[in-house]
N, C-alpha and C. Protein backbone atom coordinates (compact mmCIF):
# COMPACT_ATOMS: atom_id res chain seq x y z
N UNK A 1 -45.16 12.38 -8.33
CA UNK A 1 -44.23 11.69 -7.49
C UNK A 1 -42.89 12.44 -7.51
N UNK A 2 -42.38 12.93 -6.20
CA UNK A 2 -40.91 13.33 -6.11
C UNK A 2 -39.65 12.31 -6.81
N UNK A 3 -38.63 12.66 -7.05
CA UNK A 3 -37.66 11.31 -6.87
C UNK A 3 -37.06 11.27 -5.79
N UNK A 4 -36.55 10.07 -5.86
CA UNK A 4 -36.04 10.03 -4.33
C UNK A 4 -34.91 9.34 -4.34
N UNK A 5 -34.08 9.92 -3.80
CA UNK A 5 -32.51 10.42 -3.51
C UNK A 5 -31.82 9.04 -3.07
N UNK A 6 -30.61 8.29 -3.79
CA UNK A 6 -30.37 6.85 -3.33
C UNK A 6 -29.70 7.02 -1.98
N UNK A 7 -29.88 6.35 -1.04
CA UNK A 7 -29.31 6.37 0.57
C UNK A 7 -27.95 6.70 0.15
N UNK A 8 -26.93 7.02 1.43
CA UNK A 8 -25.56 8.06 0.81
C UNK A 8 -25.08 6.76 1.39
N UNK A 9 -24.44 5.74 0.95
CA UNK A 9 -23.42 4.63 1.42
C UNK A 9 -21.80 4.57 1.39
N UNK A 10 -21.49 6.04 1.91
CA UNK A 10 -20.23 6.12 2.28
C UNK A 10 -19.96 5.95 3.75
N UNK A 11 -21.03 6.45 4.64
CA UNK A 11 -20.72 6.26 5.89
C UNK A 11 -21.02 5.27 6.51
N UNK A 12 -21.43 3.62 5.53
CA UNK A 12 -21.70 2.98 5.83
C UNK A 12 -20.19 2.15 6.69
N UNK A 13 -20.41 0.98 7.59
CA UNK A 13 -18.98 0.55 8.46
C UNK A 13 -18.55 -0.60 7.50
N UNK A 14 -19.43 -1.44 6.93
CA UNK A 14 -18.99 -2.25 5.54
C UNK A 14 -17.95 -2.06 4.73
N UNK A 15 -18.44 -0.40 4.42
CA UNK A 15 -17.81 0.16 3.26
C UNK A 15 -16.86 0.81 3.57
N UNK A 16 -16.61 0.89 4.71
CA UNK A 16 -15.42 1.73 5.31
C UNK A 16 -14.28 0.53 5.64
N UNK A 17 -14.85 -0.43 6.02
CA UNK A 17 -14.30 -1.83 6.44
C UNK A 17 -13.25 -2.24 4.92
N UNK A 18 -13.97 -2.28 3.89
CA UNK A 18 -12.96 -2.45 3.00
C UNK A 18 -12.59 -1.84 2.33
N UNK A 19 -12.83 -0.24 2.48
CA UNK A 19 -11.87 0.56 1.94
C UNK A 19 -10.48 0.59 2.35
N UNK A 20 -10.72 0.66 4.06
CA UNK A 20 -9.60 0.55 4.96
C UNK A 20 -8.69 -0.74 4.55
N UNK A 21 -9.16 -1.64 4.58
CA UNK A 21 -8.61 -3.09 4.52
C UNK A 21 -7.88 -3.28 2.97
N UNK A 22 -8.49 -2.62 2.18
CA UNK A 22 -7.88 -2.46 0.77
C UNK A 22 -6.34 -1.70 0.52
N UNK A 23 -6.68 -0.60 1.68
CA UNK A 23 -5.42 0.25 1.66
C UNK A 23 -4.20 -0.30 2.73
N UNK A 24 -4.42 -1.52 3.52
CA UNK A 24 -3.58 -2.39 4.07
C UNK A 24 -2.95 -3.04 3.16
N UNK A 25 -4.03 -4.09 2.37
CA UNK A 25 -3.44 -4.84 1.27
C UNK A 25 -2.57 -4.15 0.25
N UNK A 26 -2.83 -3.07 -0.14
CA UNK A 26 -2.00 -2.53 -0.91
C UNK A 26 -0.53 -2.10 -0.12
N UNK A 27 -0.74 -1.56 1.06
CA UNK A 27 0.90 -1.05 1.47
C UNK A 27 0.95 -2.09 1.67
N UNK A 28 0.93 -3.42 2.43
CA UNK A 28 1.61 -4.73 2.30
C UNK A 28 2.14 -5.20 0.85
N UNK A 29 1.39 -5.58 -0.51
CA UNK A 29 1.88 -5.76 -1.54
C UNK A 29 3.08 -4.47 -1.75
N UNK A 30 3.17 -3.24 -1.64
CA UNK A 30 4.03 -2.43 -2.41
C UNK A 30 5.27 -2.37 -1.54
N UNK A 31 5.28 -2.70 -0.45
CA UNK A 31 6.78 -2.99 0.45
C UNK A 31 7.34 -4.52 0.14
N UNK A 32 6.24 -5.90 0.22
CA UNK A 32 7.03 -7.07 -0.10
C UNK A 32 7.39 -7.00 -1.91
N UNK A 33 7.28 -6.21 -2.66
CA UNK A 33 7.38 -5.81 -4.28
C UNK A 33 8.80 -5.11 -3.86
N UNK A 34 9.01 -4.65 -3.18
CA UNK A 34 10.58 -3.79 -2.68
C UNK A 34 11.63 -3.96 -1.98
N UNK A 35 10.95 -5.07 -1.03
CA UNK A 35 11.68 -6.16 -0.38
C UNK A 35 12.13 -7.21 -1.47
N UNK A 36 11.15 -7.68 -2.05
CA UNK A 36 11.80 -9.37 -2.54
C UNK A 36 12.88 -8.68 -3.95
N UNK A 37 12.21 -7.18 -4.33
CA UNK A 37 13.39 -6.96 -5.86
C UNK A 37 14.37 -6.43 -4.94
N UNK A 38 14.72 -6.68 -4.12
CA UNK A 38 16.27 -5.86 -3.04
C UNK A 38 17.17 -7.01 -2.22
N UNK A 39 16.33 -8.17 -2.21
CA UNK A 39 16.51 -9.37 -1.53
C UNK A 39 17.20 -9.86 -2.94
N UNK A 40 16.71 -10.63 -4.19
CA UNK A 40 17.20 -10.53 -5.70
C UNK A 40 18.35 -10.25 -6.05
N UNK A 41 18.26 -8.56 -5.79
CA UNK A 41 19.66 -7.71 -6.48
C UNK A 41 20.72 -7.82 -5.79
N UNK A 42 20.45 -8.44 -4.02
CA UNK A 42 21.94 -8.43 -3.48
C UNK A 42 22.07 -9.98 -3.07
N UNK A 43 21.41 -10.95 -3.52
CA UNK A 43 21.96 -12.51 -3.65
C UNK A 43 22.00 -12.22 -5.43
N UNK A 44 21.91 -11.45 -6.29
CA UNK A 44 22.72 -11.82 -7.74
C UNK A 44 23.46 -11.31 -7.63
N UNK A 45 23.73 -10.05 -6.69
CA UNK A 45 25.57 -9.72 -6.76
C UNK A 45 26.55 -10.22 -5.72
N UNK A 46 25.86 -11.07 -5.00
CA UNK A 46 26.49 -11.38 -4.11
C UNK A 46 26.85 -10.96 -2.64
N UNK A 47 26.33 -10.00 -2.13
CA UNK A 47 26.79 -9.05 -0.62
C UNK A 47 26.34 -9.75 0.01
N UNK A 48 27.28 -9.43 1.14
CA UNK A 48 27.22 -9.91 2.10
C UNK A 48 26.27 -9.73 3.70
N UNK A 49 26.37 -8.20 3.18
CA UNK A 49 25.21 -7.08 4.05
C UNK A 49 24.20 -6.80 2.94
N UNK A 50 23.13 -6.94 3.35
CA UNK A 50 22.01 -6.81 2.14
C UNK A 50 21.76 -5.19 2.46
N UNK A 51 22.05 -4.86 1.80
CA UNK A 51 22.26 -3.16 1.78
C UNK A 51 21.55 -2.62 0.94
N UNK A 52 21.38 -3.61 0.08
CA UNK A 52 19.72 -3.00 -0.97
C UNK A 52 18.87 -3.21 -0.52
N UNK A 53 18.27 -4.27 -0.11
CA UNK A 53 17.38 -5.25 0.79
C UNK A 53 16.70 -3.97 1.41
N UNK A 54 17.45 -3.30 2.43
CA UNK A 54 17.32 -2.40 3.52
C UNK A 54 16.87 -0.91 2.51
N UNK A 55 17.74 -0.63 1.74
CA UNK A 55 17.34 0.76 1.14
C UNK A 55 15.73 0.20 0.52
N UNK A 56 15.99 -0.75 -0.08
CA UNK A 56 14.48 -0.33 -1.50
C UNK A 56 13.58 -0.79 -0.33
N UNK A 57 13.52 -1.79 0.42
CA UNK A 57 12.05 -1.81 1.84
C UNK A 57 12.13 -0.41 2.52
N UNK A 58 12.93 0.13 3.32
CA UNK A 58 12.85 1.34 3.31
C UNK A 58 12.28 2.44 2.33
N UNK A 59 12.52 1.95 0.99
CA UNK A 59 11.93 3.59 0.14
C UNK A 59 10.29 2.14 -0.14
N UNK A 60 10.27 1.50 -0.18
CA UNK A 60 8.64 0.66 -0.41
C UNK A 60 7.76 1.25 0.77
N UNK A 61 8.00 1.38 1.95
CA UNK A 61 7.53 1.78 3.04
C UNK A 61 7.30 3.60 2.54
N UNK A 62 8.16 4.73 2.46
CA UNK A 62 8.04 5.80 1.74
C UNK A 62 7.13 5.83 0.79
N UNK A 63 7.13 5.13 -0.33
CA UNK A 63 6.27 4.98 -1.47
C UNK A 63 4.54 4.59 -1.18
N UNK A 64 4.96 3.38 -0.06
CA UNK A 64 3.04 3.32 0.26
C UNK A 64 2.71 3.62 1.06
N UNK A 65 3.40 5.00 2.12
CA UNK A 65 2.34 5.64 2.57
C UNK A 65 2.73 7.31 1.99
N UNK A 66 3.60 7.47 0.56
CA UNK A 66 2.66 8.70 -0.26
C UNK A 66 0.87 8.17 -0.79
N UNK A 67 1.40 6.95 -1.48
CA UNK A 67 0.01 6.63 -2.04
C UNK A 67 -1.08 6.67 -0.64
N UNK A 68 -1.41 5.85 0.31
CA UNK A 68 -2.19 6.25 0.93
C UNK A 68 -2.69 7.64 1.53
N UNK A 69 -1.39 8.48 2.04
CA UNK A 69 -2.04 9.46 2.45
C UNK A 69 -2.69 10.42 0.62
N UNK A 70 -2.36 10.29 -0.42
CA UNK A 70 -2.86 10.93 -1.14
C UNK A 70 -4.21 10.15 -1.95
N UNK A 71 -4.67 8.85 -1.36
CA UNK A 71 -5.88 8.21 -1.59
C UNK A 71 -6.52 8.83 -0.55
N UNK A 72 -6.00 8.97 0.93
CA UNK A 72 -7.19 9.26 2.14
C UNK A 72 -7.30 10.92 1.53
N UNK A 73 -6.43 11.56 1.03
CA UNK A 73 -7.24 13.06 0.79
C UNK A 73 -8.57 12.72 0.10
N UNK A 74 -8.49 12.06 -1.03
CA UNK A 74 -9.53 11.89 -2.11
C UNK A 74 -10.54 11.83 -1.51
């Protein structure tokens, strides 16, 4: 008896379905993680223009799509 080779289930649409969907959930969690600690730091100091708020969602947005595009190389 040959062996026989397990079916290749990467190109399956399932599995692509929540790979994709995984890497949503994650840039959603890693921008509201940068939003709400920037929202925090400028109602405990008090400003008036949330000026952190804006920088750290701005660099959360930067940050999760390095991680994705260096998960989609993989």
């Amino acid at each position: 008896m040959s062996p026989t080779n397990p079916p290749d289930n990467n190109n399956r649409p399932a599995s692509n379905y929540a790979k994709y969907s995984g890497i949503g959930i994650q840039m959603i969690v890693i921008i509201g993680v940068f939003c709400f600690a920037g929202y925090k730091i400028d109602q405990y100091a008090g400003h008036k223009t949330q000026w952190v708020t804006a920088l750290l969602s701005l660099t959360g947005v930067f940050v999760s799509l390095y991680i994705v595009i260096k998960s989609l190389k993989q």
